[in-house]
N, C-alpha and C. Protein backbone atom coordinates (compact mmCIF):
# COMPACT_ATOMS: atom_id res chain seq x y z
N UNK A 1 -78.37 -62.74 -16.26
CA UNK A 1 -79.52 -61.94 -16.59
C UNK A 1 -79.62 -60.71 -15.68
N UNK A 2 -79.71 -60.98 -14.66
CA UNK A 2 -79.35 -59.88 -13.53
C UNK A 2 -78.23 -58.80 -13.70
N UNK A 3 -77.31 -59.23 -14.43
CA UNK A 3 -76.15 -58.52 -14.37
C UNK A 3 -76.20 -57.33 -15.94
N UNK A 4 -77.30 -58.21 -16.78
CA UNK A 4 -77.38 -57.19 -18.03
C UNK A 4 -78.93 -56.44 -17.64
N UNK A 5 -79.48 -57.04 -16.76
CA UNK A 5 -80.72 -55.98 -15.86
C UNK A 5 -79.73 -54.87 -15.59
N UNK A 6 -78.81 -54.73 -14.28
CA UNK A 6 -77.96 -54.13 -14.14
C UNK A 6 -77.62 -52.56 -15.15
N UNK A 7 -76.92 -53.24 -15.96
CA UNK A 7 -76.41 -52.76 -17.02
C UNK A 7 -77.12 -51.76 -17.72
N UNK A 8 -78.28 -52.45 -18.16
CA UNK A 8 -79.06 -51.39 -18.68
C UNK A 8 -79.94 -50.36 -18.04
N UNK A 9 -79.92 -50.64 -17.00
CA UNK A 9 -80.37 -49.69 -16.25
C UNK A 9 -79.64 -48.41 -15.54
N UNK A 10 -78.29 -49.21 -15.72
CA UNK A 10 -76.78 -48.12 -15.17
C UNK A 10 -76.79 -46.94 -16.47
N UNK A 11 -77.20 -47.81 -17.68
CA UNK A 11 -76.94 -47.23 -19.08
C UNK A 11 -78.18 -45.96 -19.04
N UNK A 12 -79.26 -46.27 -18.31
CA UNK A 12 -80.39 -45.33 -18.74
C UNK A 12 -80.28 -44.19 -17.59
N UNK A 13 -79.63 -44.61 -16.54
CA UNK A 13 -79.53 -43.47 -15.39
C UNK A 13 -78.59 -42.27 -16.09
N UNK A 14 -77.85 -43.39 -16.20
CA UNK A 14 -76.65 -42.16 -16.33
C UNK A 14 -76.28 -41.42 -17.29
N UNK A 15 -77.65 -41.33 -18.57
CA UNK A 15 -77.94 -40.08 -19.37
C UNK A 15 -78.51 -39.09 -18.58
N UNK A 16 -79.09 -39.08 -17.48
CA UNK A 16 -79.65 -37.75 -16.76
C UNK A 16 -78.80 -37.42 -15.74
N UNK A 17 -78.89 -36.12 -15.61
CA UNK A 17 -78.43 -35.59 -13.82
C UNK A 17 -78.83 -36.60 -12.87
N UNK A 18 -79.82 -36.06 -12.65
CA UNK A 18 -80.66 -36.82 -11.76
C UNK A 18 -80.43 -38.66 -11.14
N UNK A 19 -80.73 -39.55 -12.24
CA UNK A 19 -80.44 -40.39 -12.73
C UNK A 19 -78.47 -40.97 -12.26
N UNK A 20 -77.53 -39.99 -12.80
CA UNK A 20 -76.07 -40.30 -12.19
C UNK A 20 -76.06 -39.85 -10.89
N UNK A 21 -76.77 -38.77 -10.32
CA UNK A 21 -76.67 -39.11 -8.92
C UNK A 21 -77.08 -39.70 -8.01
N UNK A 22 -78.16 -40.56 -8.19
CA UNK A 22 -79.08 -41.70 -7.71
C UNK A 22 -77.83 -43.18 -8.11
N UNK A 23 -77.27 -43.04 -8.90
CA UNK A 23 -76.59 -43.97 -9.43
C UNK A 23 -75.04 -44.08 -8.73
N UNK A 24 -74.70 -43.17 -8.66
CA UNK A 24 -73.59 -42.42 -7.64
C UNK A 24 -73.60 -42.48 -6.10
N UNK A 25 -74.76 -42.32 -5.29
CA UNK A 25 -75.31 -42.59 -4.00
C UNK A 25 -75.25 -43.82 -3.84
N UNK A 26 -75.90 -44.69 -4.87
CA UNK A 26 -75.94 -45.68 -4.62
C UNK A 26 -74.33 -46.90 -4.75
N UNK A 27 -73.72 -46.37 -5.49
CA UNK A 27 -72.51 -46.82 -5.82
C UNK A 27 -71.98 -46.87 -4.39
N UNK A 28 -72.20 -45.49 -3.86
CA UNK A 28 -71.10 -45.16 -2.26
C UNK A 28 -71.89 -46.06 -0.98
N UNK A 29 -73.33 -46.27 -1.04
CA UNK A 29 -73.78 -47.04 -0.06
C UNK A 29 -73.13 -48.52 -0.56
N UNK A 30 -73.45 -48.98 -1.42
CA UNK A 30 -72.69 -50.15 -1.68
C UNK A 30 -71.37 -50.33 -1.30
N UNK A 31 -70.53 -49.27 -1.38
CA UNK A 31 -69.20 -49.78 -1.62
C UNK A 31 -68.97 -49.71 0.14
N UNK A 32 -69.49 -48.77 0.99
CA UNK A 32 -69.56 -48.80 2.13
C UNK A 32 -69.88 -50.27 2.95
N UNK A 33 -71.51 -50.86 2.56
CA UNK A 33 -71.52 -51.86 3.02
C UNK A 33 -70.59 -53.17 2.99
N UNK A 34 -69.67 -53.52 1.43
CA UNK A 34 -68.91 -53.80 1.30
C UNK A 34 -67.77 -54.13 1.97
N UNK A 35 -67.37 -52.95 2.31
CA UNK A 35 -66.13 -52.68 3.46
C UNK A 35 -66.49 -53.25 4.90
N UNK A 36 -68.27 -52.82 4.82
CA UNK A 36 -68.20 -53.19 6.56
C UNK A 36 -68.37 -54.84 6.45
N UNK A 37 -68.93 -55.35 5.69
CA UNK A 37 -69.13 -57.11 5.77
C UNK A 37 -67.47 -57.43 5.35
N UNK A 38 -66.87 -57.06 5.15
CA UNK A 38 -65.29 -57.63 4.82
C UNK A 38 -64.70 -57.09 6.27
N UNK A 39 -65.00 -56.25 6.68
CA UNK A 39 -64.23 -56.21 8.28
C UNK A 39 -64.48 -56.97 9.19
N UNK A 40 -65.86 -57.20 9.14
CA UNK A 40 -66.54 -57.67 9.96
C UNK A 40 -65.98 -59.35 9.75
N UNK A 41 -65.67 -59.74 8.60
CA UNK A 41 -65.71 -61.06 8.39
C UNK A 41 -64.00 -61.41 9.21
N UNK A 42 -63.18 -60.43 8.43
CA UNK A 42 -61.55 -60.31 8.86
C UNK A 42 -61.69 -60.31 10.47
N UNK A 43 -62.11 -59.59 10.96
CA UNK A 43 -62.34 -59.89 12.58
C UNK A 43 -62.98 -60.89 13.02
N UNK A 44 -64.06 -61.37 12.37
CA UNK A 44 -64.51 -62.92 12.95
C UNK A 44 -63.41 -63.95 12.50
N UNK A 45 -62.64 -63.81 11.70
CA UNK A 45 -62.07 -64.82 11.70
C UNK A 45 -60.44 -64.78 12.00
N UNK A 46 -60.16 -63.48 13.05
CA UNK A 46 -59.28 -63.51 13.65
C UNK A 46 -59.67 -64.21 15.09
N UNK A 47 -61.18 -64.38 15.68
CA UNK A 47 -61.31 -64.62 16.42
C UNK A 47 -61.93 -65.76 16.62
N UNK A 48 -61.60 -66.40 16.05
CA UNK A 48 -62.06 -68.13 16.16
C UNK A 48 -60.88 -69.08 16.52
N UNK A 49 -61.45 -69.81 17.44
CA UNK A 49 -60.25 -70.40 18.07
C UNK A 49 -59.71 -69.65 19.12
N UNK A 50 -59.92 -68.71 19.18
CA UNK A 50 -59.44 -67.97 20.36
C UNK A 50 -60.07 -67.66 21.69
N UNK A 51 -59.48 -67.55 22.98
CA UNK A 51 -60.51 -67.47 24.31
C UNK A 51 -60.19 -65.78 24.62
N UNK A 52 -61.15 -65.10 24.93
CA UNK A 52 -60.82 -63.48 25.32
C UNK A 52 -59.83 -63.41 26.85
N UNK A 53 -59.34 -62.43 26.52
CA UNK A 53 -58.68 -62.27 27.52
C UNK A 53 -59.60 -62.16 29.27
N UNK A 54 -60.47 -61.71 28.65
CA UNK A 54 -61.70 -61.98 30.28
C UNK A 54 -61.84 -63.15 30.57
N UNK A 55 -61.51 -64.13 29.73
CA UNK A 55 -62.21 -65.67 30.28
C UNK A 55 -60.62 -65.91 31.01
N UNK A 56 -59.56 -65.15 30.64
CA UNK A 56 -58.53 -66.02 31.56
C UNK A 56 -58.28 -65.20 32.38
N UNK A 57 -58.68 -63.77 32.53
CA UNK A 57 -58.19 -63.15 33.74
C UNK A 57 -58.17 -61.77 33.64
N UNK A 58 -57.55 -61.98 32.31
CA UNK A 58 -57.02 -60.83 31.79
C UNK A 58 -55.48 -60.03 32.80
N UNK A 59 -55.10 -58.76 31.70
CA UNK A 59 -53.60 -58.30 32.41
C UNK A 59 -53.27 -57.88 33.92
N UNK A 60 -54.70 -57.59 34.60
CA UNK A 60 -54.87 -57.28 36.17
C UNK A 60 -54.73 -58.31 36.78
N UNK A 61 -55.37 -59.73 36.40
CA UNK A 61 -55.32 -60.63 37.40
C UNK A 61 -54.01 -60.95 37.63
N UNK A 62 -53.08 -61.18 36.60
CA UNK A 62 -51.77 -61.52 36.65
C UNK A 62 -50.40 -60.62 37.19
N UNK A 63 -51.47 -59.10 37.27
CA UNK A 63 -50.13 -58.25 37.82
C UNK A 63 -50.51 -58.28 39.37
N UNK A 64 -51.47 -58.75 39.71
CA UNK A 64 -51.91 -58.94 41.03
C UNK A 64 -51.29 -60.25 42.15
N UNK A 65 -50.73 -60.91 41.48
CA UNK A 65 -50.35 -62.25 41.51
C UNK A 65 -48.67 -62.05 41.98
């Protein structure tokens, strides 16, 4: 139901100027947020299971050694 809400409302914008560029803006904020919750997710889940390099020392402590 949501998705033919959607629809018809994509259908009524985008007979006007006005209307496709409100429709258009909104397309690019979407597709933006998109990208950032999919990075965001790809990096959390490169980092699970894993300890940072600060908790062990990191590359100074060991060239110090």
């Amino acid at each position: 139901m949501k998705k033919l809400f959607k629809l018809l409302l994509a259908r009524r914008l985008a007979g006007t100027p006005l209307g496709l560029a409100a429709l258009a803006a909104g397309w690019l904020l979407a597709r933006r947020k998109r990208r950032r919750r999919a990075y965001e997710a790809e990096r959390e889940s490169a980092h699970v299971g894993r300890r940072s390099r600060t908790a062990r020392g990191g590359p100074r402590a060991s060239a110090r050694r």
